[in-house]
N, C-alpha and C. Protein backbone atom coordinates (compact mmCIF):
# COMPACT_ATOMS: atom_id res chain seq x y z
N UNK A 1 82.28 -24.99 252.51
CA UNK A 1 82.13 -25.31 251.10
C UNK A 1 83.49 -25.33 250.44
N UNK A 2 83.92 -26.18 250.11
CA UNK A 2 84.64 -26.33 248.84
C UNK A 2 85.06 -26.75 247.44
N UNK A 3 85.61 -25.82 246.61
CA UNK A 3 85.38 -25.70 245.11
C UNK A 3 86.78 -26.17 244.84
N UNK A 4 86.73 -26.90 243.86
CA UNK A 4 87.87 -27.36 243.41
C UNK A 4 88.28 -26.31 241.39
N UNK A 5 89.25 -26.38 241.79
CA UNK A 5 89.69 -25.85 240.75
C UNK A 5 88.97 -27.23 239.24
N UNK A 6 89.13 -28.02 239.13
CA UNK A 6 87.99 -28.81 238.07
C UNK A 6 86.84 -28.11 237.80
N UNK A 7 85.98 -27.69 239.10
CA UNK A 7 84.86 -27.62 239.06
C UNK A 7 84.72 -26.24 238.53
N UNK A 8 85.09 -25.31 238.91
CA UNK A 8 85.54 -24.04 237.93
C UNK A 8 85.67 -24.15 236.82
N UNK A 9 86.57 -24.68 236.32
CA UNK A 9 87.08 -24.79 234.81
C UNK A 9 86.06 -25.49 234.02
N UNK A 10 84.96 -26.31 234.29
CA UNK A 10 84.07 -27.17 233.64
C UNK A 10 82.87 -25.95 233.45
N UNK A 11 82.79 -25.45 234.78
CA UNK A 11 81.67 -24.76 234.78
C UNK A 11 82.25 -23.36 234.00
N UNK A 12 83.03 -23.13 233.87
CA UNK A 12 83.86 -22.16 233.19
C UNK A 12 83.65 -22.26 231.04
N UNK A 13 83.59 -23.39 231.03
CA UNK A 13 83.53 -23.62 229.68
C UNK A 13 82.09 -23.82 228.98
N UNK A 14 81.16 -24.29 229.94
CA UNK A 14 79.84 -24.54 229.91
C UNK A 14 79.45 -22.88 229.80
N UNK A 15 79.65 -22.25 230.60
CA UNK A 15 79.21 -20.83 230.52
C UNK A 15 79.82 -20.36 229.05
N UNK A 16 80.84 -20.31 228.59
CA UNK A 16 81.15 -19.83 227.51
C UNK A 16 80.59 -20.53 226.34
N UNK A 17 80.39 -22.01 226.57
CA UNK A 17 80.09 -22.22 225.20
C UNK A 17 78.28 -22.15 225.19
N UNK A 18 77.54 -21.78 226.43
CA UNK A 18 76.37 -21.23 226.35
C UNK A 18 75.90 -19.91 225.67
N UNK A 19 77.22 -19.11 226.12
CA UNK A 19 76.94 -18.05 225.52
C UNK A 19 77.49 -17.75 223.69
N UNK A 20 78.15 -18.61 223.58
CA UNK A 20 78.79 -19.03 222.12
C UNK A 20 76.90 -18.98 221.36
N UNK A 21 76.65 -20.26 221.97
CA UNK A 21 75.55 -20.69 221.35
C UNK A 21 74.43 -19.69 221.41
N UNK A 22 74.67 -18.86 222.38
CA UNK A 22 73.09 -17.71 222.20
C UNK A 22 73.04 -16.93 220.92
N UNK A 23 74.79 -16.59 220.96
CA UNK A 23 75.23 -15.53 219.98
C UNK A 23 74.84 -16.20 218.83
N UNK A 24 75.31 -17.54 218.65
CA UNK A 24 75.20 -17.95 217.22
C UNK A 24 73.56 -17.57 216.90
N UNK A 25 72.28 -18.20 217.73
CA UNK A 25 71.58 -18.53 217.81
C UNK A 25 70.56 -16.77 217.42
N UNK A 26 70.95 -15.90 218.16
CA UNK A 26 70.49 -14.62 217.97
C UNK A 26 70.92 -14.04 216.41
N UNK A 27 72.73 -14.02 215.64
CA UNK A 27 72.68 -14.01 214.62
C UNK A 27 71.77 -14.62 213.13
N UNK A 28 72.23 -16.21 213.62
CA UNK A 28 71.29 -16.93 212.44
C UNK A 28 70.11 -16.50 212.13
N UNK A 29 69.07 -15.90 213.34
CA UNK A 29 67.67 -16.00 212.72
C UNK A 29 67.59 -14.18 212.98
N UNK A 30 68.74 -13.53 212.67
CA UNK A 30 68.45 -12.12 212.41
C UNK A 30 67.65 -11.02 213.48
N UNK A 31 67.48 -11.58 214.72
CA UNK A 31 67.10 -11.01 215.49
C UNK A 31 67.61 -9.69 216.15
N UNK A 32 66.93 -8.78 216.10
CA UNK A 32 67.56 -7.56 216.67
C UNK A 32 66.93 -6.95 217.89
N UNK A 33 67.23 -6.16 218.94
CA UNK A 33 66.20 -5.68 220.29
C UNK A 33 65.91 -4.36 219.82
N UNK A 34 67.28 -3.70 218.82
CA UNK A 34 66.33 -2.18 218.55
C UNK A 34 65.80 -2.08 217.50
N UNK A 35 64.95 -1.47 216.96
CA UNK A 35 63.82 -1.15 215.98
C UNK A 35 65.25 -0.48 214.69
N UNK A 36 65.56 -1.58 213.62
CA UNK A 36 66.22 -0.89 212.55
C UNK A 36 65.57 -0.58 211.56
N UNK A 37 64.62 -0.83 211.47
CA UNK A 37 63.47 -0.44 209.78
C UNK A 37 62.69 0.16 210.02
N UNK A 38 61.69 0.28 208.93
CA UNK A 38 60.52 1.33 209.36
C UNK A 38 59.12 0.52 208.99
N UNK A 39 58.06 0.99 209.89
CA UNK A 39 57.03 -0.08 209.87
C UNK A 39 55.65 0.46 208.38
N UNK A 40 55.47 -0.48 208.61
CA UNK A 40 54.67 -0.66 207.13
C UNK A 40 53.00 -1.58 207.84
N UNK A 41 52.08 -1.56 207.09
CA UNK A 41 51.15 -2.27 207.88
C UNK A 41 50.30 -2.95 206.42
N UNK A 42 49.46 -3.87 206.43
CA UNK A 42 48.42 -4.87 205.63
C UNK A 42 47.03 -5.11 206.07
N UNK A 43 46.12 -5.51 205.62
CA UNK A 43 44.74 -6.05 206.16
C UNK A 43 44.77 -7.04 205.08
N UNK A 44 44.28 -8.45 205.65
CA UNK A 44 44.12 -9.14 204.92
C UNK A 44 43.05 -10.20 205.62
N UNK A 45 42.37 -10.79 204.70
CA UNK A 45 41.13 -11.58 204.74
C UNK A 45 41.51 -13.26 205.78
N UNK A 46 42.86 -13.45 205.39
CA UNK A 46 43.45 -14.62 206.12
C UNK A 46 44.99 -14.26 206.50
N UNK A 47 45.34 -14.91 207.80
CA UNK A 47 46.69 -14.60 207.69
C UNK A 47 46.82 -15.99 208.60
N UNK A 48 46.67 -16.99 208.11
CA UNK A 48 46.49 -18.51 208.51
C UNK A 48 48.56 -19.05 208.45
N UNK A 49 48.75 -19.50 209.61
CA UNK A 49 50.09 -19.64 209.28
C UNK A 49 51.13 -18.54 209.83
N UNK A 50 50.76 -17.55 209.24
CA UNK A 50 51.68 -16.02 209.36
C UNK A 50 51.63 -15.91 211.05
N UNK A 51 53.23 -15.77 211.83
CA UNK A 51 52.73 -15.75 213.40
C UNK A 51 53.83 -13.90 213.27
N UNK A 52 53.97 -13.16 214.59
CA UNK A 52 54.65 -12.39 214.91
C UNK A 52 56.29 -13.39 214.52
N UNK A 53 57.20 -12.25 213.75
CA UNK A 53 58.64 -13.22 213.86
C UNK A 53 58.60 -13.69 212.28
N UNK A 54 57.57 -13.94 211.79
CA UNK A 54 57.32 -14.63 210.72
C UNK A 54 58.23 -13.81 209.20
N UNK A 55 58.97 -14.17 208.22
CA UNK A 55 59.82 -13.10 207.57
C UNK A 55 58.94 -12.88 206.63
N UNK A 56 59.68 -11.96 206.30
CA UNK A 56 58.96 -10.85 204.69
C UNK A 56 59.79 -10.44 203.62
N UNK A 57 59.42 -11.69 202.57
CA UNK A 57 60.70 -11.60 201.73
C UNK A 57 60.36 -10.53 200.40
N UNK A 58 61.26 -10.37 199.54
CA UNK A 58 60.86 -9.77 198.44
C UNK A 58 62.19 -10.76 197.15
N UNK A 59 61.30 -11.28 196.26
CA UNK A 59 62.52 -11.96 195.65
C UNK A 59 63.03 -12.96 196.13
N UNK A 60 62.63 -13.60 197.32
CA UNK A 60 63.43 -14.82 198.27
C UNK A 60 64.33 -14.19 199.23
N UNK A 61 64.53 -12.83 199.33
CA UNK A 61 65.71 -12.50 199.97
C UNK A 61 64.57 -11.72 200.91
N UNK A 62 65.11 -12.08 202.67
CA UNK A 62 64.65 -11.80 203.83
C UNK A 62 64.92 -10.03 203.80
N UNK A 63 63.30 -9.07 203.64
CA UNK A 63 63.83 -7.96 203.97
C UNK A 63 62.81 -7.02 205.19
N UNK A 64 62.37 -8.22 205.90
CA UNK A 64 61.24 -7.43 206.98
C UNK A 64 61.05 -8.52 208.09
N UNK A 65 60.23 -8.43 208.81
CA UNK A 65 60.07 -9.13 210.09
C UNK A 65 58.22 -8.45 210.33
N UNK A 66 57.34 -9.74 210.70
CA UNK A 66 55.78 -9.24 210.85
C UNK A 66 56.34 -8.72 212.75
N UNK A 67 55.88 -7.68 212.76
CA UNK A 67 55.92 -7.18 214.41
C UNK A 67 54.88 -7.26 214.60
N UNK A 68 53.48 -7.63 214.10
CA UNK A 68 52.56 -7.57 214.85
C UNK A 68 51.38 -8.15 213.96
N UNK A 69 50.25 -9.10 214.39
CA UNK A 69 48.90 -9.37 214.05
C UNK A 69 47.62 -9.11 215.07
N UNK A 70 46.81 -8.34 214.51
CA UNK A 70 45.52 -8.34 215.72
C UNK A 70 44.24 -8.33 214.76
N UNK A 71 43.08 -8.76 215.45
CA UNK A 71 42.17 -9.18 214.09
C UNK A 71 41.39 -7.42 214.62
N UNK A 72 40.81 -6.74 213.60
CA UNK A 72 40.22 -5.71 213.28
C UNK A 72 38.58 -5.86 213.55
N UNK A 73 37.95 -4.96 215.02
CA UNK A 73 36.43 -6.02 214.87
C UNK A 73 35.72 -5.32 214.22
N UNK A 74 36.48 -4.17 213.57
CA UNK A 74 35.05 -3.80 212.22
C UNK A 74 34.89 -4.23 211.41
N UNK A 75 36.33 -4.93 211.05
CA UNK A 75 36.00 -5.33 209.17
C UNK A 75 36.27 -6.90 209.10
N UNK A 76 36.96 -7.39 210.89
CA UNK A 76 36.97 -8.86 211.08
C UNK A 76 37.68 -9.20 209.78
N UNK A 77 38.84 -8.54 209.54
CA UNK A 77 40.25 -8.52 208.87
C UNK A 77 41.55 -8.97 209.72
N UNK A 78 42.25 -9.83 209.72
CA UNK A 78 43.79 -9.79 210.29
C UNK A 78 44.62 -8.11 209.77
N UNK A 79 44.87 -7.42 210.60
CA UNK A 79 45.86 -6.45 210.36
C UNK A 79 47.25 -6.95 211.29
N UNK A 80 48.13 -6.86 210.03
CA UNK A 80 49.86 -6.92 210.54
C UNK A 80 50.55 -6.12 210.21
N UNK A 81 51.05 -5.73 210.94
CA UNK A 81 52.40 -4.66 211.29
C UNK A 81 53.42 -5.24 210.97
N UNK A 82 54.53 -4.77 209.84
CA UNK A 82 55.52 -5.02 209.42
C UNK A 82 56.98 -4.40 209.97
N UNK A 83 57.81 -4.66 210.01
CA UNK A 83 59.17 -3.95 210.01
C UNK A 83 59.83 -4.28 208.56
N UNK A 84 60.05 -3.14 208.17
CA UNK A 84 60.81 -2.88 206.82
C UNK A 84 62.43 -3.01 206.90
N UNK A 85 63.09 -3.67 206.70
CA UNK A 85 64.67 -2.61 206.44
C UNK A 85 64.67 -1.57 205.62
N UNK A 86 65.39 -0.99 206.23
CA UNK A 86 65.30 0.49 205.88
C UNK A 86 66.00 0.83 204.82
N UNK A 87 67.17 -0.32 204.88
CA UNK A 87 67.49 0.14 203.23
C UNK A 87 66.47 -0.33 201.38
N UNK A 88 66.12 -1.10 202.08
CA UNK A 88 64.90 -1.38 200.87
C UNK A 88 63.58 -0.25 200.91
N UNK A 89 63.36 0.29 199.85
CA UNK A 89 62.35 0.84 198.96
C UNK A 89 61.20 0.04 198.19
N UNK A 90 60.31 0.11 198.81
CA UNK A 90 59.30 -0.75 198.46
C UNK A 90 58.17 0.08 197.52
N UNK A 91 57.49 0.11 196.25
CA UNK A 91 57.14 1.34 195.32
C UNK A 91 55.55 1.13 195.77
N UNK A 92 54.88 1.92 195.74
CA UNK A 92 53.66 2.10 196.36
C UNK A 92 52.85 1.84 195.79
N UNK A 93 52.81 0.98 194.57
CA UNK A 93 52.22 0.45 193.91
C UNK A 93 51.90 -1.68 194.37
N UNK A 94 53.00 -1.95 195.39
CA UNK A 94 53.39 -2.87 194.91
C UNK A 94 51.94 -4.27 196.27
N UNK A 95 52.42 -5.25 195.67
CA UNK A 95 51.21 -6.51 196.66
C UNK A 95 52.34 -7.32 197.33
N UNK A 96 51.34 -7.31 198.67
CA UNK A 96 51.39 -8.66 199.58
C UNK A 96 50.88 -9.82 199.84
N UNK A 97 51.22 -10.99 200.01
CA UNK A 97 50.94 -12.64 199.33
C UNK A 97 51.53 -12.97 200.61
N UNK A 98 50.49 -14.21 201.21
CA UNK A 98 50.96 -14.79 202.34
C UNK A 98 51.33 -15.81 201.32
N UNK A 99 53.05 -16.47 201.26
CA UNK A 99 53.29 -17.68 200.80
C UNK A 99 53.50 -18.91 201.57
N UNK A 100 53.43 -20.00 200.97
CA UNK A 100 54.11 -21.28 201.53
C UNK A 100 55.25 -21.94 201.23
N UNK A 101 56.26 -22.49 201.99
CA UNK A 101 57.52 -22.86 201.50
C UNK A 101 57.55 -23.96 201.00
N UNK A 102 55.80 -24.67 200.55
CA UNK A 102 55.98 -26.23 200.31
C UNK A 102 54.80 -26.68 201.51
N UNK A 103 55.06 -28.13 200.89
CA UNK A 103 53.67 -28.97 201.55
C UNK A 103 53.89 -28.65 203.43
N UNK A 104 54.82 -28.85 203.61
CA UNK A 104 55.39 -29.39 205.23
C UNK A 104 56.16 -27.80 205.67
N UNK A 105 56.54 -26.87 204.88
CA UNK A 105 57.21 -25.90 205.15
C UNK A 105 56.48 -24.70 205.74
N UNK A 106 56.76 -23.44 206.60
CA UNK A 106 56.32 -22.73 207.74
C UNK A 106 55.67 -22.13 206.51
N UNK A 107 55.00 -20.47 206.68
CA UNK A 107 54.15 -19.68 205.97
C UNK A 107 55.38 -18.47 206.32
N UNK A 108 55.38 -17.35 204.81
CA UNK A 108 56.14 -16.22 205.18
C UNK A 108 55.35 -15.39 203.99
N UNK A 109 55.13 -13.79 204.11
CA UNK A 109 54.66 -13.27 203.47
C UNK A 109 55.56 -12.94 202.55
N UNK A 110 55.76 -12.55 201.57
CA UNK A 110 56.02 -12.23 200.20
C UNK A 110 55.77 -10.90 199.57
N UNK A 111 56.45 -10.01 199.28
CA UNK A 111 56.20 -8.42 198.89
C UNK A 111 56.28 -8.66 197.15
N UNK A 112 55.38 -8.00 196.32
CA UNK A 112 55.21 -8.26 194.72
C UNK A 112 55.63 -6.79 194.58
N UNK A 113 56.94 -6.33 194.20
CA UNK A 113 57.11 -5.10 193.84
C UNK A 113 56.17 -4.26 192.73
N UNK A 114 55.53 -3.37 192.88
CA UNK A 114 55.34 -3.04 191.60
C UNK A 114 56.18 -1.78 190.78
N UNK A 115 55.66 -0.90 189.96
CA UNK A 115 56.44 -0.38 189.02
C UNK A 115 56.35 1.46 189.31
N UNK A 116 55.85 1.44 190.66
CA UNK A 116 55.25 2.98 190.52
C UNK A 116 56.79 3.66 191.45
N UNK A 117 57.49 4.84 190.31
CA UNK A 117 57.54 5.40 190.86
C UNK A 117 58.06 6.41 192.11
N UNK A 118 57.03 5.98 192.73
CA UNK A 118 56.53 6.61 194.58
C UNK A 118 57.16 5.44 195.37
N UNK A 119 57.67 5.79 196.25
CA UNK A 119 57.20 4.54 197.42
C UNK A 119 56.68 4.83 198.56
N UNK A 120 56.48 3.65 199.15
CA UNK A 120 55.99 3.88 200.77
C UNK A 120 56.58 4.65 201.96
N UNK A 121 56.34 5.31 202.49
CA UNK A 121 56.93 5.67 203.58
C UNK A 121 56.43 5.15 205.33
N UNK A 122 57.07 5.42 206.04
CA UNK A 122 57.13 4.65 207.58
C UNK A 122 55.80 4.64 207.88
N UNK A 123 55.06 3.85 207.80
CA UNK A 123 53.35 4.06 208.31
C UNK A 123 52.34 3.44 207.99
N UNK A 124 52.96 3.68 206.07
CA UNK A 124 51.63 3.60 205.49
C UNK A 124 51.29 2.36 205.43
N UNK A 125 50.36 1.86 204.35
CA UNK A 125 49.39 0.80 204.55
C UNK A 125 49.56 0.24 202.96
N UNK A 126 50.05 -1.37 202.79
CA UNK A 126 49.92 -1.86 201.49
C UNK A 126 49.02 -2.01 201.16
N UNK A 127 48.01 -1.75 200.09
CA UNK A 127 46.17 -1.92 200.02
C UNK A 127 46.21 -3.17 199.17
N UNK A 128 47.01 -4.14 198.25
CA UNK A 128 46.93 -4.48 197.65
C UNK A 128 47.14 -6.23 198.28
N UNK A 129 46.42 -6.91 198.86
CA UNK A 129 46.64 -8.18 199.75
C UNK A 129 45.96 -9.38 199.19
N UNK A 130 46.93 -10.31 199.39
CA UNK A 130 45.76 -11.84 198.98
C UNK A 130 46.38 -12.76 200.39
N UNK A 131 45.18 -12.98 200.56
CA UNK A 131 45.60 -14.30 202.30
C UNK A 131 46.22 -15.18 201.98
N UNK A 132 46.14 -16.23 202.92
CA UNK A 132 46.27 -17.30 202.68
C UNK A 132 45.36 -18.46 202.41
N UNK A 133 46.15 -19.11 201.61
CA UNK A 133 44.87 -20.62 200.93
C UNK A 133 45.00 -21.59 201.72
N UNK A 134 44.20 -22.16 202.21
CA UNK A 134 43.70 -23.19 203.37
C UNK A 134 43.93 -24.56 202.22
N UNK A 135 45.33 -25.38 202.65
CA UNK A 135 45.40 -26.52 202.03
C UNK A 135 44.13 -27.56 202.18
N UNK A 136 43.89 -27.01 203.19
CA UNK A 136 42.48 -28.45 203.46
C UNK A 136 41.36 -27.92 202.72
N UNK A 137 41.04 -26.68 202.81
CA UNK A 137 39.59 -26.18 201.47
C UNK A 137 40.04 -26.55 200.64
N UNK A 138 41.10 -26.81 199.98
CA UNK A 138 41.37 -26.54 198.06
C UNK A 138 41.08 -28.36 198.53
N UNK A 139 41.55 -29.08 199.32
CA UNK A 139 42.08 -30.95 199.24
C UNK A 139 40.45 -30.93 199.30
N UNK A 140 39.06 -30.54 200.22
CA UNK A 140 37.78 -30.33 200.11
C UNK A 140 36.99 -30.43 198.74
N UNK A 141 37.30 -28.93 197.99
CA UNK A 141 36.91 -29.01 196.82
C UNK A 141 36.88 -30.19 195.89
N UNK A 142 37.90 -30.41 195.65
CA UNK A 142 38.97 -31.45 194.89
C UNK A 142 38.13 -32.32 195.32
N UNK A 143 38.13 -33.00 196.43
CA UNK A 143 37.20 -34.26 196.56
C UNK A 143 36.00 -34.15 196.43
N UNK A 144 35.31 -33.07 196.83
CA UNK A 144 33.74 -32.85 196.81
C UNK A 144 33.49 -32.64 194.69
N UNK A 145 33.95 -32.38 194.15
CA UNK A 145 33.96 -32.06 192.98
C UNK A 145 33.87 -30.42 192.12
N UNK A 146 34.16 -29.59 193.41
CA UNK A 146 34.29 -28.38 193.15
C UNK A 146 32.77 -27.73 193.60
N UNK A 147 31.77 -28.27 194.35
CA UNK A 147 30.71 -27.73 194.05
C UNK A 147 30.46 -27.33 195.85
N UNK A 148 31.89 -27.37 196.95
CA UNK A 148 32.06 -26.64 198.24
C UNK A 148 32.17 -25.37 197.64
């Protein structure tokens, strides 16, 4: 077998700029392998859209990550598991809203601060939830005349 010094150096730069690109690729979308926040959990009636990965903003500004959805077979509820950053304080008063970014845009949940107070600590449970709205029921209604 023989390797030519070319063939090194090509394959030499390909490797680096692969790994260029992971790095970029792992920064941009905020991904981390160890657990930096503290988890928080929801039940909600729909979580249509919302996948694991999916962000959790408060204000527009990214401050959680969903770690987890599994449907509940007692109450046949979506429950999701949140990761918090840990430097945000979330008041224990406050609601969760699955939003949309627009007609064509992904689904991300949405934290409604409220005014209490208290806040949450690593565990607990937001009680205060609205799902998500099924663009095709509301486009339904609308055509049927409201009487779906």
């Amino acid at each position: 077998m023989s390797t030519s010094t070319t063939e090194v150096l090509v394959g030499g730069v390909v490797l680096a700029a692969a790994i260029a690109f992971g790095t970029y690729a792992v920064t941009s979308t905020g991904f981390s392998l160890g657990e930096d926040g503290y988890p928080l959990t929801a039940s909600f009636r729909s979580l249509e859209g919302v996948t694991v990965g999916s962000d959790v903003r408060l204000a527009g500004v990214r401050v959680g990550t969903v770690t987890g959805i599994v449907l509940n077979p007692d109450t046949y509820r979506a429950d999701m598991a949140i990761s918090m950053d840990e430097t945000i304080q979330v008041p224990d008063d406050s609601a969760i809203v699955v939003s949309s970014e627009g007609l064509l845009g992904g689904n991300y949940v949405e934290i409604s601060p409220g005014g209490s107070m208290f806040y949450l600590e690593a565990g607990d449970e937001i009680v205060d939830t609205q799902g998500s709205v099924s663009l095709l029921s509301l486009l339904l209604k609308y055509v049927g005349g409201g009487d779906n």
